[in-house]
PDB file of N, CA and C in Angstrom:
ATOM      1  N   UNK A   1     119.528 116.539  72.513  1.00  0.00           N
ATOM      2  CA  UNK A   1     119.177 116.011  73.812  1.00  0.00           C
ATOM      3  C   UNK A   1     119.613 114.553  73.889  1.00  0.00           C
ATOM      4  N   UNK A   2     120.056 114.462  74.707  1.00  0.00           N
ATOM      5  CA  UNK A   2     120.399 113.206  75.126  1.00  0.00           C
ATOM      6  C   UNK A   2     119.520 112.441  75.861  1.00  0.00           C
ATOM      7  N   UNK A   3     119.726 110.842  75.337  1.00  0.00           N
ATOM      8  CA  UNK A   3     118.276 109.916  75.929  1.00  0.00           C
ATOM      9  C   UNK A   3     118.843 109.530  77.349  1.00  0.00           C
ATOM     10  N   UNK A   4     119.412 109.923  78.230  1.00  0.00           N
ATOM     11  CA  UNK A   4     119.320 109.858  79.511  1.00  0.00           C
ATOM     12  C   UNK A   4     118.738 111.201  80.025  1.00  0.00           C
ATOM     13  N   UNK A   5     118.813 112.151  79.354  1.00  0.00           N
ATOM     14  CA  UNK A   5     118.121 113.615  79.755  1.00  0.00           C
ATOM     15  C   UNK A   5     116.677 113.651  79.222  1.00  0.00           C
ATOM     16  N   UNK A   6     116.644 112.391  78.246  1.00  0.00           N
ATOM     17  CA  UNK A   6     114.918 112.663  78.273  1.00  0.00           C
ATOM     18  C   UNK A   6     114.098 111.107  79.143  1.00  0.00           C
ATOM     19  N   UNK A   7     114.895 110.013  79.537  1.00  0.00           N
ATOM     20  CA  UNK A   7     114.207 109.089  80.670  1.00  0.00           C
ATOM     21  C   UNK A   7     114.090 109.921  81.656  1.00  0.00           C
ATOM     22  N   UNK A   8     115.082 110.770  82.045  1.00  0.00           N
ATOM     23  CA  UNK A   8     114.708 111.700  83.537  1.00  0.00           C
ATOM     24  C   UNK A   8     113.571 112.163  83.541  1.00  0.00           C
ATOM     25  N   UNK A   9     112.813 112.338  82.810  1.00  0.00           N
ATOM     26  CA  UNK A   9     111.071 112.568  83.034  1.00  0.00           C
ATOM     27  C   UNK A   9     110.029 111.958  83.262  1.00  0.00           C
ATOM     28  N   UNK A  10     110.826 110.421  82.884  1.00  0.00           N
ATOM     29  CA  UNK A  10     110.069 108.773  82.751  1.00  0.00           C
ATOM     30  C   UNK A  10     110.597 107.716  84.401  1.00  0.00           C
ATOM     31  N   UNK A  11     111.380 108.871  85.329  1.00  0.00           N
ATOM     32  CA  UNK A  11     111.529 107.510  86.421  1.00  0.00           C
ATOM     33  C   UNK A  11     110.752 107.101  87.006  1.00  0.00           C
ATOM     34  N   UNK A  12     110.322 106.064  87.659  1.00  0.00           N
ATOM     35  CA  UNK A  12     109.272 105.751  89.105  1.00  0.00           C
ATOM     36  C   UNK A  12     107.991 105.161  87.834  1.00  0.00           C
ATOM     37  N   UNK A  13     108.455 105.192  86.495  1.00  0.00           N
ATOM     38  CA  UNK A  13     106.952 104.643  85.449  1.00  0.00           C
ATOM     39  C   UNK A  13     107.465 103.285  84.919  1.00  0.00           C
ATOM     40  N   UNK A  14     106.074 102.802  84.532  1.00  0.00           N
ATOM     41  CA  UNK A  14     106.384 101.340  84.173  1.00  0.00           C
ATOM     42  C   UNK A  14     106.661 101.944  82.172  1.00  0.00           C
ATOM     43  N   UNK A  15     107.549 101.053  81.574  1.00  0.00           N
ATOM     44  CA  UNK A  15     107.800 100.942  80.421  1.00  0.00           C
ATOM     45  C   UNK A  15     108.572  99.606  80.164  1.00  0.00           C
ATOM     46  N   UNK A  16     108.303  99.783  78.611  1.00  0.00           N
ATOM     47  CA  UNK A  16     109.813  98.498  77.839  1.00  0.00           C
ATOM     48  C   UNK A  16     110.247  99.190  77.407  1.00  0.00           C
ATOM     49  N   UNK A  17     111.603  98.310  78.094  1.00  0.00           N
ATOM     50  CA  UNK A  17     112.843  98.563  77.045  1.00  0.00           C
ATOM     51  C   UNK A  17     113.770  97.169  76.633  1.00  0.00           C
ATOM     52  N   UNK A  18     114.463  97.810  75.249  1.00  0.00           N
ATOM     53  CA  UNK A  18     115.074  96.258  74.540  1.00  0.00           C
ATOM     54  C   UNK A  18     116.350  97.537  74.984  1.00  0.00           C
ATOM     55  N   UNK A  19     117.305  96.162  75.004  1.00  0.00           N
ATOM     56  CA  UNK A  19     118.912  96.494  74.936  1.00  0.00           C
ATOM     57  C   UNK A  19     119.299  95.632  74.648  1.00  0.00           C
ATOM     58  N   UNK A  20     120.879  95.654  74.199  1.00  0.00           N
ATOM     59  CA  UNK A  20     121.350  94.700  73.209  1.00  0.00           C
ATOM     60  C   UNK A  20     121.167  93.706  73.435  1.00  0.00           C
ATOM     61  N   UNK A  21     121.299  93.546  74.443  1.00  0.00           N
ATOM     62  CA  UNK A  21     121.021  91.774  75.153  1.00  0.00           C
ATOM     63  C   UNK A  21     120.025  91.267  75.136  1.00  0.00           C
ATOM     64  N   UNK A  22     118.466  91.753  75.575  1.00  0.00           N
ATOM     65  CA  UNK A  22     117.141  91.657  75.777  1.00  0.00           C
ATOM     66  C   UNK A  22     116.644  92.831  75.472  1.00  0.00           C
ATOM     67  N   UNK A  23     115.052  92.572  76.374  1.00  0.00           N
ATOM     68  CA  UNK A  23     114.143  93.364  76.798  1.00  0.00           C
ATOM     69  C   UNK A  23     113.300  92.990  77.876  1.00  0.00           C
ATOM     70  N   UNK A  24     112.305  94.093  78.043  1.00  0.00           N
ATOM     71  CA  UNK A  24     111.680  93.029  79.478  1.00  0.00           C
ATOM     72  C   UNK A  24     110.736  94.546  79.852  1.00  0.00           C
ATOM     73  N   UNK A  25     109.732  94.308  80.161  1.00  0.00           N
ATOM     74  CA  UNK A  25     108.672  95.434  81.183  1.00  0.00           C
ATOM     75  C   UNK A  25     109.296  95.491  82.359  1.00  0.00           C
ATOM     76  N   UNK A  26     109.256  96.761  82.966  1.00  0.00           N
ATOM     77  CA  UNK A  26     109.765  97.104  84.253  1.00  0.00           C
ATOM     78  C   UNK A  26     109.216  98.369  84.541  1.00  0.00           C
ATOM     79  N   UNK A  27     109.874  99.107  85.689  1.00  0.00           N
ATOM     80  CA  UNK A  27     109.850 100.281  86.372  1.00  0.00           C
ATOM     81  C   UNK A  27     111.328 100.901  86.131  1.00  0.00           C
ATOM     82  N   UNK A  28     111.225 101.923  85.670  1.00  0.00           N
ATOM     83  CA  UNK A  28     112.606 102.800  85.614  1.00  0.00           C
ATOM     84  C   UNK A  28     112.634 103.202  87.092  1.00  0.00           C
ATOM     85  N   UNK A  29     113.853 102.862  87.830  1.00  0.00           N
ATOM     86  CA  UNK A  29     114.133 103.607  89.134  1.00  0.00           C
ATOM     87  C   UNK A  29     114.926 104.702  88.661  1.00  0.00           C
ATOM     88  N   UNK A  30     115.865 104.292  88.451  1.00  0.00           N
ATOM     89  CA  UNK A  30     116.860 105.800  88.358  1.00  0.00           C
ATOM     90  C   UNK A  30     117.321 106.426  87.206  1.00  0.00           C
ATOM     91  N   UNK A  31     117.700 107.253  86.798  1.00  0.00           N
ATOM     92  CA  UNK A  31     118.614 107.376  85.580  1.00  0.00           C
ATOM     93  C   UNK A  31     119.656 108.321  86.109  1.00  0.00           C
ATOM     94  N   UNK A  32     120.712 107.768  85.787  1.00  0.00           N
ATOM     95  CA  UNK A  32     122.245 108.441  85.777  1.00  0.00           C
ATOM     96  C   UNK A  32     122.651 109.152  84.743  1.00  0.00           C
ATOM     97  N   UNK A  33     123.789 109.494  84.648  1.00  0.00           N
ATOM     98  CA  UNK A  33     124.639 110.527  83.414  1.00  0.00           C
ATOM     99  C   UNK A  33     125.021 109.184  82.307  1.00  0.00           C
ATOM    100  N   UNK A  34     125.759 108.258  83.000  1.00  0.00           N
ATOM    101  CA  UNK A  34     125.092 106.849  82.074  1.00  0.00           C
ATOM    102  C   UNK A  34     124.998 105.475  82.022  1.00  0.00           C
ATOM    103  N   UNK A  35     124.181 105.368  82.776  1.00  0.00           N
ATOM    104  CA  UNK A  35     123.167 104.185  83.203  1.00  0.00           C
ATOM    105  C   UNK A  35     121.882 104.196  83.630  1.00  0.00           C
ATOM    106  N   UNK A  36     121.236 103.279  83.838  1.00  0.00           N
ATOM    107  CA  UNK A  36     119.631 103.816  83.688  1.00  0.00           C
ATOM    108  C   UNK A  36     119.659 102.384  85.204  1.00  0.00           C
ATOM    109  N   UNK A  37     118.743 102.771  86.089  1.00  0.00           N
ATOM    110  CA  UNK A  37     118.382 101.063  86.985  1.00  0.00           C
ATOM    111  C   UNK A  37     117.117 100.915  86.576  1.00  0.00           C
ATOM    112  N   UNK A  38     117.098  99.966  86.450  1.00  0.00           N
ATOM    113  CA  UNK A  38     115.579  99.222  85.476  1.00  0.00           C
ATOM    114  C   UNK A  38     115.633  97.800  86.451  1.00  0.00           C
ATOM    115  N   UNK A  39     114.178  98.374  86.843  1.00  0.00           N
ATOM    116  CA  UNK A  39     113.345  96.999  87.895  1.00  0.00           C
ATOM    117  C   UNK A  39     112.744  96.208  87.175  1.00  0.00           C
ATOM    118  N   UNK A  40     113.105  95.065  86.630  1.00  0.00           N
ATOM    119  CA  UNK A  40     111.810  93.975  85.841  1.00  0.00           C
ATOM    120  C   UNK A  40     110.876  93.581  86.813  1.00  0.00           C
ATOM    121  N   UNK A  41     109.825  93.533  85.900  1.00  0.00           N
ATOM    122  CA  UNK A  41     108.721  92.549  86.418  1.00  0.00           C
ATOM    123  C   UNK A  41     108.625  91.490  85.503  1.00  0.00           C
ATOM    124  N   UNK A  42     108.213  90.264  86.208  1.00  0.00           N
ATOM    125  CA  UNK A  42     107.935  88.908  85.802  1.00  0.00           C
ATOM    126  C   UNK A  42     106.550  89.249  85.521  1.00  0.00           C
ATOM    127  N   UNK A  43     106.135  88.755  83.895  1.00  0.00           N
ATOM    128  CA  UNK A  43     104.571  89.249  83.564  1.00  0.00           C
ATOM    129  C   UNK A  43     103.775  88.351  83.841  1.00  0.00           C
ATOM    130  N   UNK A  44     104.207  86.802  84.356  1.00  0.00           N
ATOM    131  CA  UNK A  44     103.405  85.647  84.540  1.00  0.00           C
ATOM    132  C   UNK A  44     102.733  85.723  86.042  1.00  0.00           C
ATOM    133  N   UNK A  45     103.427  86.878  87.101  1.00  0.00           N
ATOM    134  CA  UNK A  45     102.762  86.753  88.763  1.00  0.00           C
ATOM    135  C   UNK A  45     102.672  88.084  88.870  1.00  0.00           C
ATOM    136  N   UNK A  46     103.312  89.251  88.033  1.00  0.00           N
ATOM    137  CA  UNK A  46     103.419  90.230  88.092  1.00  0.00           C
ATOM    138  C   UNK A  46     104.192  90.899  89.533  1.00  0.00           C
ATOM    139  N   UNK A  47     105.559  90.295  89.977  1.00  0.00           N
ATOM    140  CA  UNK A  47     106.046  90.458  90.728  1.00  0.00           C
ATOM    141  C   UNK A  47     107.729  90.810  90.353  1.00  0.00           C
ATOM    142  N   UNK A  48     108.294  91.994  90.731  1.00  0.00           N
ATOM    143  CA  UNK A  48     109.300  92.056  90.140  1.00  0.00           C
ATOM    144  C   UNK A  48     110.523  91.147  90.654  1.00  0.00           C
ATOM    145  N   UNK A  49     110.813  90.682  89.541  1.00  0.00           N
ATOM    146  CA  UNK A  49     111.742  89.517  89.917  1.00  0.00           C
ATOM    147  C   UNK A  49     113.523  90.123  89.859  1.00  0.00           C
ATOM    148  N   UNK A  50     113.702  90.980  89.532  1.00  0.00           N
ATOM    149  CA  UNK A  50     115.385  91.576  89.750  1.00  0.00           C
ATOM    150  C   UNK A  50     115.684  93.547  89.353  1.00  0.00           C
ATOM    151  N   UNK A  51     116.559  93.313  89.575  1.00  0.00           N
ATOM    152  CA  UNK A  51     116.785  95.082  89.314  1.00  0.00           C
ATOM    153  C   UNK A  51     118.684  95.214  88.447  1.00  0.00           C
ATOM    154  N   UNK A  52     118.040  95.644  87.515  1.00  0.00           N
ATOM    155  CA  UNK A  52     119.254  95.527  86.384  1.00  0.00           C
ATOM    156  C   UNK A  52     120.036  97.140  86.408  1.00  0.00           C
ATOM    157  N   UNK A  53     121.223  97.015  85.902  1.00  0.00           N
ATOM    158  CA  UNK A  53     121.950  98.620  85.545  1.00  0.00           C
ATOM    159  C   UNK A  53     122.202  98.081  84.019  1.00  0.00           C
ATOM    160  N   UNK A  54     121.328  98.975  83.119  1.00  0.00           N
ATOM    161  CA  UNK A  54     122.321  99.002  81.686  1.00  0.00           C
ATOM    162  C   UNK A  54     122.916 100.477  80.901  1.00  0.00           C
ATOM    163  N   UNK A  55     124.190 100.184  81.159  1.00  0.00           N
ATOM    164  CA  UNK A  55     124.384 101.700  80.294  1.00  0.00           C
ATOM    165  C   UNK A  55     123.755 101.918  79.143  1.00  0.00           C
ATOM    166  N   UNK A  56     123.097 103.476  79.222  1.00  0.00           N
ATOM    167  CA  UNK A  56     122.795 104.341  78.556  1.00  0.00           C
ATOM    168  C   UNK A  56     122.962 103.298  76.585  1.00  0.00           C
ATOM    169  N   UNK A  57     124.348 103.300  76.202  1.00  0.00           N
ATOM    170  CA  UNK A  57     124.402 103.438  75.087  1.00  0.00           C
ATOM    171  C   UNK A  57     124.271 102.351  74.523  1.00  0.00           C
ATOM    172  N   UNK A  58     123.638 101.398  75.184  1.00  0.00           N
ATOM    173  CA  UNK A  58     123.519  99.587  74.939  1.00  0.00           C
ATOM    174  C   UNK A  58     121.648  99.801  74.844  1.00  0.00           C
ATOM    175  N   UNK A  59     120.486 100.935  74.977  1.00  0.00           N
ATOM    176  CA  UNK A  59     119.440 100.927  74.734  1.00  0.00           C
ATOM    177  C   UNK A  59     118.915 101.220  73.616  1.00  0.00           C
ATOM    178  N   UNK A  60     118.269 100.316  72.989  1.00  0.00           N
ATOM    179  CA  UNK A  60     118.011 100.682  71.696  1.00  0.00           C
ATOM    180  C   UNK A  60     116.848 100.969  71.570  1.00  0.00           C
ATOM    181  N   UNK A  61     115.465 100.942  72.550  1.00  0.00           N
ATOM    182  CA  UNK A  61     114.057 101.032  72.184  1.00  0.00           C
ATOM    183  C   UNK A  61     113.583 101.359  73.658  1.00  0.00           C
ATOM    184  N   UNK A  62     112.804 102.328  73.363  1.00  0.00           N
ATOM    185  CA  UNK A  62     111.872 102.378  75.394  1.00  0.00           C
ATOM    186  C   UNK A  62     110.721 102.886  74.734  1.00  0.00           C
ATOM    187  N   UNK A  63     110.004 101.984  75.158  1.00  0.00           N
ATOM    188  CA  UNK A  63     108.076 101.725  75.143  1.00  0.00           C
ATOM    189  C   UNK A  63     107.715 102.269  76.156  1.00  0.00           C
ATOM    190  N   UNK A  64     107.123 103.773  76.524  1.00  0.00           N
ATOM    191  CA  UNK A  64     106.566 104.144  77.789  1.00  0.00           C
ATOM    192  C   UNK A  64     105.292 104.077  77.651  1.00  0.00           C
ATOM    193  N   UNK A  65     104.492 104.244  76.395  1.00  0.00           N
ATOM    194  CA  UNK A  65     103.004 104.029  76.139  1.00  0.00           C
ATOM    195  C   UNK A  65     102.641 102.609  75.359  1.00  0.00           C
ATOM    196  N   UNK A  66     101.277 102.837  75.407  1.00  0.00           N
ATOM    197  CA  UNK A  66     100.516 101.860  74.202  1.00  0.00           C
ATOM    198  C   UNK A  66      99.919 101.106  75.076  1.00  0.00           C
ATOM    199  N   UNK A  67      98.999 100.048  74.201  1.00  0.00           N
ATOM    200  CA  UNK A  67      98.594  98.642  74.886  1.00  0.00           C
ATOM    201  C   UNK A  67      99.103  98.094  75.882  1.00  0.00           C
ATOM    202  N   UNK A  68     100.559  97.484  75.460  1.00  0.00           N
ATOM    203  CA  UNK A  68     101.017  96.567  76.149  1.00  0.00           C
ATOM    204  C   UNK A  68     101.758  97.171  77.201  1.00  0.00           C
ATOM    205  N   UNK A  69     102.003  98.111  77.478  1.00  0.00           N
ATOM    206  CA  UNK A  69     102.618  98.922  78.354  1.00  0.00           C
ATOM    207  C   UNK A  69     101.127  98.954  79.615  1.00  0.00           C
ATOM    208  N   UNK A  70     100.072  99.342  79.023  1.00  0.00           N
ATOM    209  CA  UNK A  70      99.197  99.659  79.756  1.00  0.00           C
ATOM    210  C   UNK A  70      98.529  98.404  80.770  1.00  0.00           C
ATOM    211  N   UNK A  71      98.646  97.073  79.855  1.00  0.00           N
ATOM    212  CA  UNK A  71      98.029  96.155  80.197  1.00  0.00           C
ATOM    213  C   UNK A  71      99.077  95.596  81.286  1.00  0.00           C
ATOM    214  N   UNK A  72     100.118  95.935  81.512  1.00  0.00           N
ATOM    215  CA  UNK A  72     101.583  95.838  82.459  1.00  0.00           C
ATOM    216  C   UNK A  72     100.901  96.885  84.005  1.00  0.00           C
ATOM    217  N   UNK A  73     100.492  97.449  83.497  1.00  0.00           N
ATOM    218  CA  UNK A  73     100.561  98.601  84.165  1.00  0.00           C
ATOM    219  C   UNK A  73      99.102  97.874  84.876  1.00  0.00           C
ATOM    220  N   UNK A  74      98.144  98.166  84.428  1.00  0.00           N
ATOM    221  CA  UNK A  74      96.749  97.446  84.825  1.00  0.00           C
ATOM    222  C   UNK A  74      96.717  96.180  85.851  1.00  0.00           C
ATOM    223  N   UNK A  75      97.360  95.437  85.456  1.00  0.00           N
ATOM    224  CA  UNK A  75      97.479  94.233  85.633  1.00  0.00           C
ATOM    225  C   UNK A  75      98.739  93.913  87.186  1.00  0.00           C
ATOM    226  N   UNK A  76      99.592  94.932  87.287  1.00  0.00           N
ATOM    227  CA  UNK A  76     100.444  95.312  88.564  1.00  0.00           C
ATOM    228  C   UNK A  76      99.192  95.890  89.479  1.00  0.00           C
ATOM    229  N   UNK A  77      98.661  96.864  88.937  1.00  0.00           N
ATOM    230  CA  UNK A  77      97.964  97.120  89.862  1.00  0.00           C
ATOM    231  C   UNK A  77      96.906  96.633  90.388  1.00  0.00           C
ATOM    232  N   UNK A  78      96.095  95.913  89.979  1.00  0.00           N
ATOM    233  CA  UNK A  78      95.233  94.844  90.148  1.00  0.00           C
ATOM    234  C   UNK A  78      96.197  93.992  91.664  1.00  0.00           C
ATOM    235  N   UNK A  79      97.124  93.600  91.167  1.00  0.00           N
ATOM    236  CA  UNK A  79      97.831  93.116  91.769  1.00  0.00           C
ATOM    237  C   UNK A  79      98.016  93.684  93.002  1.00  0.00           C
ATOM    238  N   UNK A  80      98.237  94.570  93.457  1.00  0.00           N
ATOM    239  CA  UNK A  80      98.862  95.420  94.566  1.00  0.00           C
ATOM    240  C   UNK A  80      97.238  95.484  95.397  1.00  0.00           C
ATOM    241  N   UNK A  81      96.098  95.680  94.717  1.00  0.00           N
ATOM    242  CA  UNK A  81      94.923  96.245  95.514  1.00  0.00           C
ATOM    243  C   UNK A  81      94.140  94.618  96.238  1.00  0.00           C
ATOM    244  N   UNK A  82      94.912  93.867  95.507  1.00  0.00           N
ATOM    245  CA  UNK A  82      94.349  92.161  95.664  1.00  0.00           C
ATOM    246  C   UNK A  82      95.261  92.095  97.097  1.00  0.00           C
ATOM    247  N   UNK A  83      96.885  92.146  97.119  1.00  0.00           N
ATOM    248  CA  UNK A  83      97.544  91.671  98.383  1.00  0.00           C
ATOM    249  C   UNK A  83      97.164  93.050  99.232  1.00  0.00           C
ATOM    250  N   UNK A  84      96.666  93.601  99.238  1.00  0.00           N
ATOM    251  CA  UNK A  84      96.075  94.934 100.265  1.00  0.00           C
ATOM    252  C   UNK A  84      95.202  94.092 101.215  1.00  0.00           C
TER     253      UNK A  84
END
């Protein structure tokens, strides 16, 4: 299986991912045959600050669970029910 055939189960969710260049918490928007669009969020206002394309074969790590994933996740939403 290929790791663009297994993010296709993970779009529209918050996770990390590192690629060669960085890493960063975001929202997976899309995944392609090979490229992935990955929305960052800025963790200091919790507002997403850009929307990246990295091919597929430049990802080396995706965090969809745990703590710090969760506390991303918590903490957006907090966010969203506050500007409501």
């Amino acid at each position: 299986m290929r790791l663009t055939d297994k993010l296709k189960q993970y779009e529209q969710q918050f996770m990390f991912i590192r690629w060669a260049t960085g890493g960063e918490y975001g929202k997976l928007r899309y995944v392609g045959s090979d490229f992935i669009e990955f929305q960052i969020i800025d963790v200091d206002n919790m507002e997403f600050s850009e929307t990246i394309l990295i091919h597929s074969g430049l990802i080396l790590e995706v965090c969809i669970g745990g703590s710090d994933v969760a506390r991303i996740v918590a903490e957006f939403s907090s966010k969203i029910s506050i500007d409501n």
